[in-house]
Protein backbone atom coordinates (compact mmCIF):
# COMPACT_ATOMS: atom_id res chain seq x y z
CA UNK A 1 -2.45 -28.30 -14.35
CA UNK A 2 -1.65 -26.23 -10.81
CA UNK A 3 2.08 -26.04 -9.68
CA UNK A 4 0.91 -28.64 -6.37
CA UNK A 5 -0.39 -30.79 -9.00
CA UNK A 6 2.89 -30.69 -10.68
CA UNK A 7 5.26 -30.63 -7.97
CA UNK A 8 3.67 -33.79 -6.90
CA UNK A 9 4.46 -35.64 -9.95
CA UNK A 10 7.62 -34.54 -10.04
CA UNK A 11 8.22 -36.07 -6.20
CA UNK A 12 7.09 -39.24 -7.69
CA UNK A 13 9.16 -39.66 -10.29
CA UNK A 14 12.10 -38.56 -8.22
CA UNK A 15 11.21 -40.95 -6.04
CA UNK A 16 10.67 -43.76 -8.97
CA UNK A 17 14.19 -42.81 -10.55
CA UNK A 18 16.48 -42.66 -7.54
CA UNK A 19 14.98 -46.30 -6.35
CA UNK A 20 16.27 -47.87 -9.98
CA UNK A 21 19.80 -45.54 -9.36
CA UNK A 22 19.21 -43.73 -12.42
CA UNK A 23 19.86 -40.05 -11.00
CA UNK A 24 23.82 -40.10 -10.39
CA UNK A 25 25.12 -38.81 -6.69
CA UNK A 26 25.21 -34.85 -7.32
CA UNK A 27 29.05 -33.45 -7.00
CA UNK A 28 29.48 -31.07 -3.87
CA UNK A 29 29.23 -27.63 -4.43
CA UNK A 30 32.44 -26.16 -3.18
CA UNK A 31 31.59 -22.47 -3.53
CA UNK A 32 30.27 -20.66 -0.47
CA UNK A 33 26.73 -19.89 -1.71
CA UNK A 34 24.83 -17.52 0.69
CA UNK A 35 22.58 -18.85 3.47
CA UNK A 36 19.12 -19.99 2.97
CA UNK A 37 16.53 -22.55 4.24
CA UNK A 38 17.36 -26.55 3.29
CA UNK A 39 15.98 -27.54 0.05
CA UNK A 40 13.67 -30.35 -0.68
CA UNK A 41 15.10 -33.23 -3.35
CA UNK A 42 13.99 -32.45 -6.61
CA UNK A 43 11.45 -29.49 -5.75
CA UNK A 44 13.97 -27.39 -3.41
CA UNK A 45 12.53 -24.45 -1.39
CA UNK A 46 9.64 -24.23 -4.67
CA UNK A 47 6.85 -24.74 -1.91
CA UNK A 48 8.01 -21.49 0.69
CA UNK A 49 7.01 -19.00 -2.22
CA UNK A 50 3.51 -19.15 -1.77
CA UNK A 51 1.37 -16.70 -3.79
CA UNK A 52 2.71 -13.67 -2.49
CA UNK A 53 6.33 -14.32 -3.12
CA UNK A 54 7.42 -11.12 -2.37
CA UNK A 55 5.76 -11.49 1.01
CA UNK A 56 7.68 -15.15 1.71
CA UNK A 57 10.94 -14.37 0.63
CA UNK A 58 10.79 -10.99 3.23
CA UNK A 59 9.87 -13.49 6.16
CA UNK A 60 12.53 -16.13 5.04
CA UNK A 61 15.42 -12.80 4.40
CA UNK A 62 14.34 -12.61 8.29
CA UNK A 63 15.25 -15.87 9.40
CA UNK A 64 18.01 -16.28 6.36
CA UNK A 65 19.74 -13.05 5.90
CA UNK A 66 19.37 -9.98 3.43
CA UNK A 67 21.61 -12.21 0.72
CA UNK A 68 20.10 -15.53 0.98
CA UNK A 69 20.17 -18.88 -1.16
CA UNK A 70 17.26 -20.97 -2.64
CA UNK A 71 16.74 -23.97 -4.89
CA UNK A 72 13.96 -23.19 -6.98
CA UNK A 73 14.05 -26.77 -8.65
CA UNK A 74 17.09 -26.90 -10.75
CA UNK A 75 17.69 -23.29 -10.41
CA UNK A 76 20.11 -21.33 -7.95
CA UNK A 77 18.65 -18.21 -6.79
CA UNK A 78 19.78 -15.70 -4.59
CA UNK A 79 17.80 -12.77 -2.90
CA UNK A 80 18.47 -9.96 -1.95
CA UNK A 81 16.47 -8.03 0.65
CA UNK A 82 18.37 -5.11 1.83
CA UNK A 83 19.38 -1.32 0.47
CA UNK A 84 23.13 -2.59 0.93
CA UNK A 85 23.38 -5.86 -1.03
CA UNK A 86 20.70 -4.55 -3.89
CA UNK A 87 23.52 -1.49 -3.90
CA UNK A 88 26.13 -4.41 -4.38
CA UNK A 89 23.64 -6.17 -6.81
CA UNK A 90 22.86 -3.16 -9.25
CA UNK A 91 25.63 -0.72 -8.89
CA UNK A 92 29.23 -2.42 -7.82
CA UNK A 93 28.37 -5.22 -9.84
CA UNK A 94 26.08 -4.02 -12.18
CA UNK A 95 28.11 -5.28 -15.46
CA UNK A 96 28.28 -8.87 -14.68
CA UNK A 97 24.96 -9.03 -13.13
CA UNK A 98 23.03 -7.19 -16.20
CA UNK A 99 21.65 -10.19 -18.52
CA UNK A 100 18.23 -11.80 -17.37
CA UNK A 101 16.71 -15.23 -16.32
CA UNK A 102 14.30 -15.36 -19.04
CA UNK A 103 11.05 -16.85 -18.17
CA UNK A 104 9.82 -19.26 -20.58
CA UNK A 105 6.70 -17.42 -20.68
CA UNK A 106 8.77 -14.50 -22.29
CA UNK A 107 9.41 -16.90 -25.28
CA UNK A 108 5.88 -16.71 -26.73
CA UNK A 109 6.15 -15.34 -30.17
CA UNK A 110 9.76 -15.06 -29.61
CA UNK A 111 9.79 -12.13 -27.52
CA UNK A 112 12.77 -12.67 -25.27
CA UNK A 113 14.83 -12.29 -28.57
CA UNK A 114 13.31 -8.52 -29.50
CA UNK A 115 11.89 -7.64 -25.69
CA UNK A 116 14.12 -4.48 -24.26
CA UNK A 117 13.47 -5.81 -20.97
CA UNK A 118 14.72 -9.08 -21.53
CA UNK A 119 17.38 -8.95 -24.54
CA UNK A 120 20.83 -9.12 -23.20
CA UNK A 121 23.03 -6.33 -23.23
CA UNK A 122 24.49 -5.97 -26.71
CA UNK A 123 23.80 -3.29 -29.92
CA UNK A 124 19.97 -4.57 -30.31
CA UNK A 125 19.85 -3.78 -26.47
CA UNK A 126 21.67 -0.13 -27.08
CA UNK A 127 19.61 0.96 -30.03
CA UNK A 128 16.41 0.62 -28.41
CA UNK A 129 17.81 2.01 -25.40
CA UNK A 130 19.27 5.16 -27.21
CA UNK A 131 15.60 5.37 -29.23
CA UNK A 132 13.91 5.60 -25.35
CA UNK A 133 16.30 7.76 -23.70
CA UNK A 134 16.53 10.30 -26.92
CA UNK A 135 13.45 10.12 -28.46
CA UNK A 136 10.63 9.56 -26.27
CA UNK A 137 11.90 9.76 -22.38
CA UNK A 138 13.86 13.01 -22.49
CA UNK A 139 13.23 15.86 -20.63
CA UNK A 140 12.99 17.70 -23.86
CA UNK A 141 10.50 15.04 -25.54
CA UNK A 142 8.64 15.03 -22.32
CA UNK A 143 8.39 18.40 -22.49
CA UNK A 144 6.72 18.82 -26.01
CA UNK A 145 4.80 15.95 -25.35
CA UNK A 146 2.80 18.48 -22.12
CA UNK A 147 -0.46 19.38 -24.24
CA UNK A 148 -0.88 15.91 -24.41
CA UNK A 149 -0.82 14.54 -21.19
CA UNK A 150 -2.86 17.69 -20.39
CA UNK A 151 -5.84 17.06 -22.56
CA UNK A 152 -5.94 13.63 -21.44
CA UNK A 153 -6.04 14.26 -17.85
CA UNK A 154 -8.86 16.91 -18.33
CA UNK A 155 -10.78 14.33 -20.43
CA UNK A 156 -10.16 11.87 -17.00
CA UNK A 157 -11.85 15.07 -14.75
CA UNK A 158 -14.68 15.28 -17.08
CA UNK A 159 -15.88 11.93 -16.79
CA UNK A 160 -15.58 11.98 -13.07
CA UNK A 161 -17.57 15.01 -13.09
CA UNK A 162 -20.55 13.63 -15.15
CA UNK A 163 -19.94 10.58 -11.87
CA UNK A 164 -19.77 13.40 -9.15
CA UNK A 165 -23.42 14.92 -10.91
CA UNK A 166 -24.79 11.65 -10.44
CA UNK A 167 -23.17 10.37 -7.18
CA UNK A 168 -21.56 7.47 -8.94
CA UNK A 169 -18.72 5.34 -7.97
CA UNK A 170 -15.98 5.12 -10.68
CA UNK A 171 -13.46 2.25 -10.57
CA UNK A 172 -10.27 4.42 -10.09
CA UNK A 173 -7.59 1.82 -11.26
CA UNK A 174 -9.71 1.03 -14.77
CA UNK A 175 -10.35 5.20 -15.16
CA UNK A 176 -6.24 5.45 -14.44
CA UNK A 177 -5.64 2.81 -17.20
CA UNK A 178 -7.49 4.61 -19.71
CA UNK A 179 -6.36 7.93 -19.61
CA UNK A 180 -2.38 6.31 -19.05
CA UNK A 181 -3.25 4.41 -22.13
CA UNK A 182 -4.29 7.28 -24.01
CA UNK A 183 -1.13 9.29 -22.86
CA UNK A 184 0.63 6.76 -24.41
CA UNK A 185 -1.38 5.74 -27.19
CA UNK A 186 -1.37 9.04 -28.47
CA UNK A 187 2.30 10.24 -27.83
CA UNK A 188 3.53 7.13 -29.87
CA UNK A 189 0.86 6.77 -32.20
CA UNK A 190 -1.25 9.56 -32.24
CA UNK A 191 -4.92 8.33 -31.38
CA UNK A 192 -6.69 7.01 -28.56
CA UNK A 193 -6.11 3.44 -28.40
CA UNK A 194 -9.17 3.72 -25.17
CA UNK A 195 -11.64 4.71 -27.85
CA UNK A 196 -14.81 6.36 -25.57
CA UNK A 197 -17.37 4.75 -27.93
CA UNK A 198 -16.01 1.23 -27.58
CA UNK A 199 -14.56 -1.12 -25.42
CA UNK A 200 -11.14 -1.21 -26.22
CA UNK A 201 -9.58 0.15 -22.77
CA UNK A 202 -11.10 -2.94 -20.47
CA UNK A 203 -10.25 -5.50 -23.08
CA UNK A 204 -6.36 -4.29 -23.19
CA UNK A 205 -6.50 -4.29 -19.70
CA UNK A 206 -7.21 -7.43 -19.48
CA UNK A 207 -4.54 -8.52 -22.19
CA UNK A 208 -1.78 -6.79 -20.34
CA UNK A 209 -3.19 -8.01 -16.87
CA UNK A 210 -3.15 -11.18 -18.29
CA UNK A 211 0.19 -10.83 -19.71
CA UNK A 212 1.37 -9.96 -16.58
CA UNK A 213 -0.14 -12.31 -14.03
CA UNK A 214 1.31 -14.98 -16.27
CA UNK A 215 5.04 -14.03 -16.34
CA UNK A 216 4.66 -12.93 -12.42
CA UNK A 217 3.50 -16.35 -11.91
CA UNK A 218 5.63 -19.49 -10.91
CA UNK A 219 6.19 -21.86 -13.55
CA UNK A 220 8.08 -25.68 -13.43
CA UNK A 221 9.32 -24.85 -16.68
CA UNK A 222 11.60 -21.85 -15.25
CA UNK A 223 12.57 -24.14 -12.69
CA UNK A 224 13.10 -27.56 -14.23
CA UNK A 225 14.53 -26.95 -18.41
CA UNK A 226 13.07 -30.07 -19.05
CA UNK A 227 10.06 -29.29 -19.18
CA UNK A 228 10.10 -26.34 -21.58
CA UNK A 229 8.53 -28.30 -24.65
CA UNK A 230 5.75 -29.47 -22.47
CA UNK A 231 4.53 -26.58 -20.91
CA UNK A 232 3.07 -28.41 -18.15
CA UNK A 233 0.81 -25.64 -16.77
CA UNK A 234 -0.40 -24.16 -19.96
CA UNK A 235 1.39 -20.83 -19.19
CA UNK A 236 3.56 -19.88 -22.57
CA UNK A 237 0.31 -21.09 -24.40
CA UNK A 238 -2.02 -18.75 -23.32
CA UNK A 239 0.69 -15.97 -23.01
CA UNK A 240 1.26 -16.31 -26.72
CA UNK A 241 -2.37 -16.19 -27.15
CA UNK A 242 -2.41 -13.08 -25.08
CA UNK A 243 0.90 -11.44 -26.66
CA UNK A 244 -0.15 -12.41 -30.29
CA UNK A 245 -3.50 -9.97 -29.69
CA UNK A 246 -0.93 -7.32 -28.81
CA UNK A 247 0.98 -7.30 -31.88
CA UNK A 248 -1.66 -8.05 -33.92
CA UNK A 249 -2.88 -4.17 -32.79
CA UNK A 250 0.49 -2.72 -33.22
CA UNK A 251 0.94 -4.53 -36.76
CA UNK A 252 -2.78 -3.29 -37.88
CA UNK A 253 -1.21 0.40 -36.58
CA UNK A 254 2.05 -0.18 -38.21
CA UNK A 255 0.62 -1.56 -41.83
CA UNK A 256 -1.95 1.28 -41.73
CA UNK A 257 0.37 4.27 -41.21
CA UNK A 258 2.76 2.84 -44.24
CA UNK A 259 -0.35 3.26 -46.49
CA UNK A 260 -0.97 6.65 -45.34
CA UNK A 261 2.78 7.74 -46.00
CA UNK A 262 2.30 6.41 -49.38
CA UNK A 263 0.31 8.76 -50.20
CA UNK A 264 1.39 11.69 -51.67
CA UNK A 265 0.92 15.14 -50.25
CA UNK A 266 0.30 13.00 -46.96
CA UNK A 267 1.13 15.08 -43.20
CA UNK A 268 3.65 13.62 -40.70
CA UNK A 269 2.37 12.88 -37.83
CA UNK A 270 5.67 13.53 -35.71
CA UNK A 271 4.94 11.04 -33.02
CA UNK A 272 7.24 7.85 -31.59
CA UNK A 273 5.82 5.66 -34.69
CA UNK A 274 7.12 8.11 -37.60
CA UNK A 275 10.42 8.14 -36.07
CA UNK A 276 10.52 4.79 -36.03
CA UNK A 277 9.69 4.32 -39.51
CA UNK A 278 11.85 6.78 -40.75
CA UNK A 279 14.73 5.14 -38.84
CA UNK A 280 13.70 1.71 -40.65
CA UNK A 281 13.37 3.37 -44.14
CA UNK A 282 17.10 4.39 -43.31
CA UNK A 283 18.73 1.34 -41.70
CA UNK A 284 16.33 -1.73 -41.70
CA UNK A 285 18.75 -3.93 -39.60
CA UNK A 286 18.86 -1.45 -36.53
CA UNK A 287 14.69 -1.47 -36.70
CA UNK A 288 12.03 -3.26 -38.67
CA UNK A 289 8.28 -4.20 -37.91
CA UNK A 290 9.15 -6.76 -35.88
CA UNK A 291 11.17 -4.71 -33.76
CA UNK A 292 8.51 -2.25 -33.61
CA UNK A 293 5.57 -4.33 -32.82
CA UNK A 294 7.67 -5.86 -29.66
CA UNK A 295 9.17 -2.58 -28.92
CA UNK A 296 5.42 -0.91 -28.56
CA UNK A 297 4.60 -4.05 -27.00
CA UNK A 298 6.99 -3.67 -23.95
CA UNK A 299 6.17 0.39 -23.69
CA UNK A 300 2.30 -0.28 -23.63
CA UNK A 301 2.42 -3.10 -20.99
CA UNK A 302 5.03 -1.93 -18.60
CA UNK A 303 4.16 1.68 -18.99
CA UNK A 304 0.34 1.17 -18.35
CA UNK A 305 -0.58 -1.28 -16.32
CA UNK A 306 2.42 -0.03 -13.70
CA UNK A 307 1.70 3.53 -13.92
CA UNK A 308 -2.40 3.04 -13.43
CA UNK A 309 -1.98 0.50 -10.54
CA UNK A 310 0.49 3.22 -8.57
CA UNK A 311 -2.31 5.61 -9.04
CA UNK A 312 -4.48 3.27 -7.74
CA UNK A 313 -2.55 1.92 -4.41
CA UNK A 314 -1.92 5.79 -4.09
CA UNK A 315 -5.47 6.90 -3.94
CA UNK A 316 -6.45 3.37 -2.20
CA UNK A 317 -3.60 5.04 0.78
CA UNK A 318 -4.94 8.79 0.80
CA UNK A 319 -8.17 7.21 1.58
CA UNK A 320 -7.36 5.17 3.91
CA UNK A 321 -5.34 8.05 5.41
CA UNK A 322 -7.48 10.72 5.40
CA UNK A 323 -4.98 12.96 7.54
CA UNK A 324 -2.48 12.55 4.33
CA UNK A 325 -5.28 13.62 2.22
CA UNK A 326 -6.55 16.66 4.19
CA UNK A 327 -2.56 18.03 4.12
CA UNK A 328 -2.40 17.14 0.13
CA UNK A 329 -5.37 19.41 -0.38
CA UNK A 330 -4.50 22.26 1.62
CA UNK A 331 -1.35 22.34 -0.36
CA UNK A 332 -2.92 21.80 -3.65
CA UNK A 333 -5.59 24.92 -2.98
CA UNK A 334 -2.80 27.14 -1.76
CA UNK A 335 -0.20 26.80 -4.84
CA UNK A 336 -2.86 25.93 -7.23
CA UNK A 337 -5.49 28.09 -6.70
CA UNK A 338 -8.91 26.60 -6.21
CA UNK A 339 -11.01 26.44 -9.52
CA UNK A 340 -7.40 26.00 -11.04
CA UNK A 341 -6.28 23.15 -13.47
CA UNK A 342 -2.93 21.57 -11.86
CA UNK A 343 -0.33 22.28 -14.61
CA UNK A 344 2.89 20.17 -15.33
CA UNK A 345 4.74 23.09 -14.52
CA UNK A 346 3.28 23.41 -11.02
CA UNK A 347 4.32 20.45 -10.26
CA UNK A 348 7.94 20.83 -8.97
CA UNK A 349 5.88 23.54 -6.40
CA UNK A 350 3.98 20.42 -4.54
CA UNK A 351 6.43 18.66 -2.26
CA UNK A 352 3.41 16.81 -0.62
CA UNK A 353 2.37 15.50 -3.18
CA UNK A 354 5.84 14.50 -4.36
CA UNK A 355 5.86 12.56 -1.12
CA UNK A 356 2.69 11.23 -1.49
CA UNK A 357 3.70 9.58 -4.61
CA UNK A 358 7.28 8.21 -3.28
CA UNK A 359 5.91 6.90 -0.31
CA UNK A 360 3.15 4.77 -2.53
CA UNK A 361 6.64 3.49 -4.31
CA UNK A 362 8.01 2.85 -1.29
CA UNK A 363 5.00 0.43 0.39
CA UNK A 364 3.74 -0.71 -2.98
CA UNK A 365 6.28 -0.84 -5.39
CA UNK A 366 4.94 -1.69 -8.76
CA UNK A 367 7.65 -4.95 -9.50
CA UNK A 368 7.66 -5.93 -6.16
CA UNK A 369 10.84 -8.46 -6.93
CA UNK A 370 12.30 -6.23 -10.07
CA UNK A 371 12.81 -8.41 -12.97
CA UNK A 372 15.26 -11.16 -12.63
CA UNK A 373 19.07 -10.64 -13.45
CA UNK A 374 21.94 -13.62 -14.20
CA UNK A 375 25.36 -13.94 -13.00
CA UNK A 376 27.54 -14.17 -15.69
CA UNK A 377 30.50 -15.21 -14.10
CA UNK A 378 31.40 -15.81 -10.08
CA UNK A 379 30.51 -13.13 -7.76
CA UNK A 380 32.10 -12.83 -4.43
CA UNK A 381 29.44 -10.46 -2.52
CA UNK A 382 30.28 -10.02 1.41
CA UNK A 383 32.47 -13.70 1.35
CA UNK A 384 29.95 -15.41 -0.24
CA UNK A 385 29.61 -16.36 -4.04
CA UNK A 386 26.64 -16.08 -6.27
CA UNK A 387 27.71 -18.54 -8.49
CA UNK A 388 27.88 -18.13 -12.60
CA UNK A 389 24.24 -18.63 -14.24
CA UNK A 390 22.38 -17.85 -10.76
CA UNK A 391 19.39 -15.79 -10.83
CA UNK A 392 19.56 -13.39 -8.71
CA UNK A 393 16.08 -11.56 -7.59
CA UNK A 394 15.89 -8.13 -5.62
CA UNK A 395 13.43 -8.09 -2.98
CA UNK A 396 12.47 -4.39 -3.59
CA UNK A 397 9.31 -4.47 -1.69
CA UNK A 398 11.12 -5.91 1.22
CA UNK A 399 13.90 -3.11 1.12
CA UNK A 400 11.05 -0.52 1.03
CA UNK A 401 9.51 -1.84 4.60
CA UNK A 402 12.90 -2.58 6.03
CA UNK A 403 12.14 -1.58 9.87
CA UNK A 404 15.86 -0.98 9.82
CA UNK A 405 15.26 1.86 7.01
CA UNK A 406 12.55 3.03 7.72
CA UNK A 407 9.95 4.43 11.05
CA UNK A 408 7.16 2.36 11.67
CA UNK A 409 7.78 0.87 7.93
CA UNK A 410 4.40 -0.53 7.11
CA UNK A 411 2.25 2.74 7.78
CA UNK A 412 1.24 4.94 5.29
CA UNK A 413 3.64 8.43 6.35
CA UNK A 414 4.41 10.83 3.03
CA UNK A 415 5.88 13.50 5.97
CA UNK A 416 9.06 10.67 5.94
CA UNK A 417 9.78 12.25 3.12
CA UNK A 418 9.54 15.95 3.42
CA UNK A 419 13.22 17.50 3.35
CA UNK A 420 14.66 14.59 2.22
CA UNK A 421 17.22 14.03 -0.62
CA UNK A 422 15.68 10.10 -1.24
CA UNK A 423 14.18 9.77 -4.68
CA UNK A 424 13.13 7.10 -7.08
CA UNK A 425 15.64 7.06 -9.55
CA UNK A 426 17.94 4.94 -9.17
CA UNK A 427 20.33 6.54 -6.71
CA UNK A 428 19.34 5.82 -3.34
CA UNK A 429 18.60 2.25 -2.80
CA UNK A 430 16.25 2.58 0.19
CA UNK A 431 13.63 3.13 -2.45
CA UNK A 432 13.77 1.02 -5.91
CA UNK A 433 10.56 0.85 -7.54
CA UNK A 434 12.27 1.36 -11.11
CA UNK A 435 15.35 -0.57 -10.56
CA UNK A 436 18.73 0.88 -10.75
CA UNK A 437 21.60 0.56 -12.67
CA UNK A 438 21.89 0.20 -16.48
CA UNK A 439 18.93 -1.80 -16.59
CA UNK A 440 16.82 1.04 -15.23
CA UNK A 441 13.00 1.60 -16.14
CA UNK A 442 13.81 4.22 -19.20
CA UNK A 443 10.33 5.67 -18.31
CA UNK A 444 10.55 6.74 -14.93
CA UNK A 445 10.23 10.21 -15.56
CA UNK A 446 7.22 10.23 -18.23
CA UNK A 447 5.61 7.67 -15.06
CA UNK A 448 6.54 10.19 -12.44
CA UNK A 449 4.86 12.91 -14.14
CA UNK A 450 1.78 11.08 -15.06
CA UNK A 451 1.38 9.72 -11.55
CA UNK A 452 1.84 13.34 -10.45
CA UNK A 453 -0.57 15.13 -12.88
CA UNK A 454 -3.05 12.22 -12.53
CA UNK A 455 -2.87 11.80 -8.63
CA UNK A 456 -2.30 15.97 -8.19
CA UNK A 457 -5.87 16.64 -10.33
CA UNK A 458 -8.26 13.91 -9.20
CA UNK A 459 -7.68 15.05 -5.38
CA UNK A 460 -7.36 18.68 -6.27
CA UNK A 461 -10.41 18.43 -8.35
CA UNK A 462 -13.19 16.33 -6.46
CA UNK A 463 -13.70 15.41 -2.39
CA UNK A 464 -13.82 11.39 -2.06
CA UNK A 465 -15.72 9.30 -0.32
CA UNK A 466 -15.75 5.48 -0.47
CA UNK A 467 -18.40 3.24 -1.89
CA UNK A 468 -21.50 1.83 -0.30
CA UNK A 469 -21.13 2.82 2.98
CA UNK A 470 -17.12 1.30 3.23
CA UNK A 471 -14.82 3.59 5.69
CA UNK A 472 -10.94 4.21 6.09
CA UNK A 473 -10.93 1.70 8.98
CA UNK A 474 -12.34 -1.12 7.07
CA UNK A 475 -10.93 -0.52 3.74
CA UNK A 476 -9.64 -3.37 2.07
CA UNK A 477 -5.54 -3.29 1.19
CA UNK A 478 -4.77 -6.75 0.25
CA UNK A 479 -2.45 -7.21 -2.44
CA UNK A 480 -2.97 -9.35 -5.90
CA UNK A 481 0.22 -10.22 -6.83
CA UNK A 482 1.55 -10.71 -10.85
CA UNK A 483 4.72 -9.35 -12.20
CA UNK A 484 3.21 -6.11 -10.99
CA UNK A 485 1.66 -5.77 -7.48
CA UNK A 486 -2.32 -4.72 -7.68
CA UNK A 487 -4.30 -4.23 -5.04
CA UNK A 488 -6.85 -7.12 -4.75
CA UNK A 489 -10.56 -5.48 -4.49
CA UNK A 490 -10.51 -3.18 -7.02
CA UNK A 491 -10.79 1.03 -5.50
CA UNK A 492 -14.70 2.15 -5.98
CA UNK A 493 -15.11 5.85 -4.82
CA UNK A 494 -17.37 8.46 -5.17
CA UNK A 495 -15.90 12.09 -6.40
CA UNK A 496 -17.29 15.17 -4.93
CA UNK A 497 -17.33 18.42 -6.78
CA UNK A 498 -15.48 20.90 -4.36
């Protein structure tokens, strides 16, 4: 059943209930909620989403205000659309404002109670934080973890070769997946989970796709409680279809490496999932299987599908903007070295491309609303409140083409950034693709250097040229939007050796 369908039937039976009198007369809401555009009964402002929300709520912040009100069903919400408020949202008032709106499709398999993402703050919360920010995400982890990320990303530029030999188009985004998968795949659990002589890669990218497009998208359940045990539009169904095949890989993982460390006389592998294991052999309570298989279940689907479809958008932009490519080559040849592989270490030697890759965060942030966060008590925000057990969403892609921020805002210009102190981390909230605040992305940097290595080698590497005969002018950018923000017709291109 489609949301219109639904919505529908819910008018009716509004309509059916308030002729009999059996909804009682609402009480006034006293508190001085933020501006927004006049609800609907029953539905409220459900209908002005659309299916680019991200896009909608930008063009009602316009008319509304950069803190702004709407009824989405039974549910207060309040959006923020500007560097300011988000500032106020993630940083002043960070503490109250740091639980989540679950989405009911987060429930499947119970994953809103193990999720990092989604768990409230609390010890659970703090463990698997601590585990991120210690064991896998620190500069030092990062740093031992190079060889891998190396080998990967020279696997990537030999299969684009055998494509350049043959004048071949490769799907960029799907080629980006794999090798971000393998990263992965390999730092936590030492093997290729994109297996070259199967087809493992395009099936998990459609599981996490999946996974995605079906939390991004809007369900009556999230909206109206009492519909949770109905489901009406199917959506926690086939997510828990979708998330059981993800932990049913982890557990197979999991279940296998206990047999090996069995046996004796057996090698450590010294990756995420031994730590992990030794932690449970030492305190079961702080982390079990369960824990595990949701814990690799959150780093595989954020950390992939994100990471390839920045890579993508990124590429999709150069090409389009074939000035911004020419500049990131010259700079590539002259600190590089042609016939050179771009090295980690190089890295922090390419400003270009370090503004290539923050102005692709900027137009095309990867969570183009962040996730949702929940008032826990009153919140008095520029003489208005955001009321206890709001939702409050922030607008990032709206902040990041602010025309108040930003120089012609919706073009493509990575020289915005040259000389400038704005990153991506969390400090400057012009620019927010990873949130800010304690619930901050804990793999920003690992993504950051991917996106760099991947982004820095592929143009370094190979000349481009778009497929069947397509040119910058006519490219096409539209946007596909889930919880993360793809581009819609998927980036063909033909490499070039140079």
């Amino acid at each position: 059943m489609d949301l219109l369908s639904c919505v529908i039937g819910l008018c009716l039976t509004w309509i059916f209930l308030k002729t009999f009198h059996i909804i009682p007369r609402s009480k006034e809401n006293h508190k001085k909620l933020p501006p927004g555009p006049k609800p609907f009964p029953v539905i409220g402002n459900l209908l002005e989403l659309g299916d680019k929300p991200h896009k909608s709520l930008t063009m009602l912040a316009k008319a509304h205000g950069p803190i702004m009100t709407l009824k989405l069903g039974r549910v207060t919400t309040i959006v923020i659309s500007s560097a300011n408020m988000a500032k106020e949202i993630l940083q002043t008032h960070d503490q109250i404002l740091s639980n989540r709106t679950v989405p009911d499709a987060v429930r499947a398999h119970k994953h809103d109670e193990f999720g990092l993402p989604w768990i409230s703050v609390s010890g659970q919360w703090r463990n698997l934080r601590k585990i991120c920010n210690g064991q896998l995400f620190s500069n030092a982890a990062l740093d031992a973890n190079q060889d891998i990320r190396r080998k990967k990303v020279q696997e990537l530029l030999a299969e684009t070769r055998q494509s350049s030999l043959t004048g071949e188009a490769i799907d960029i985004g799907r080629a980006a997946f794999k090798t971000t998968l393998n990263m992965l795949s390999n730092t936590i659990l030492s093997t290729d989970l994109a297996d070259p002589n199967s087809d493992t890669a395009r099936k998990f990218k459609e599981i996490v796709w999946n996974i995605m497009k079906e939390i991004g998208k809007p369900n009556l359940a999230d909206y109206f409680p009492v519909l949770k045990k109905i489901d009406p539009q199917g959506i926690r169904q086939r997510m828990t279809v979708n998330v059981g095949k993800m932990i049913d890989i982890f557990a197979d993982m999991i279940s296998e490496r206990l047999q090996i460390r069995k046996v004796s006389g057996s090698i450590p592998n010294r990756d995420m999932l031994d730590t992990l294991l030794n932690m449970s052999e030492e305190n079961s309570e702080k982390m079990d299987k369960t824990t595990m298989e949701h814990f690799f279940l959150d780093l595989f689907a954020a950390g992939t599908d994100t990471t390839s479809a920045t890579l993508e958008w990124a590429m999709a932009e150069l090409l389009h903007n074939p000035e911004a490519l020419s500049k990131a080559k010259i700079e590539l040849e002259e600190v590089i070295g042609k016939g050179n592989s771009v090295e980690e270490s190089d890295l922090a030697r390419l400003p270009y491309l370090h503004a290539i890759v923050k102005e692709t965060f900027r137009m095309h942030p990867a969570t183009p609303l962040l996730l949702p966060r929940k008032a826990e008590a009153d919140v008095e925000i520029n003489d208005y409140i955001i009321p206890k057990g709001a939702q409050v969403l922030v607008n990032a892609w709206a902040i990041g083409r602010d025309p108040n921020l930003w120089e012609n805002a919706n073009s493509f210009m990575p020289d915005r950034f040259l000389g400038s102190e704005i990153d991506v981390k969390g400090r400057n909230f012009e620019i927010i693709p990873f949130g800010s605040g304690r619930r901050i992305c804990p793999g920003l940097a690992l993504a950051i250097r991917m996106l760099q290595l991947m982004l820095g080698s592929l143009i370094h590497t190979f000349d481009w040229k778009l497929e069947d005969g397509v040119t910058a002018e006519n490219m096409n950018m539209e946007e596909k939007f889930g919880i993360t923000l793809q581009i819609a017709h998927p980036l063909r291109a033909v490499p070039i050796p140079v």
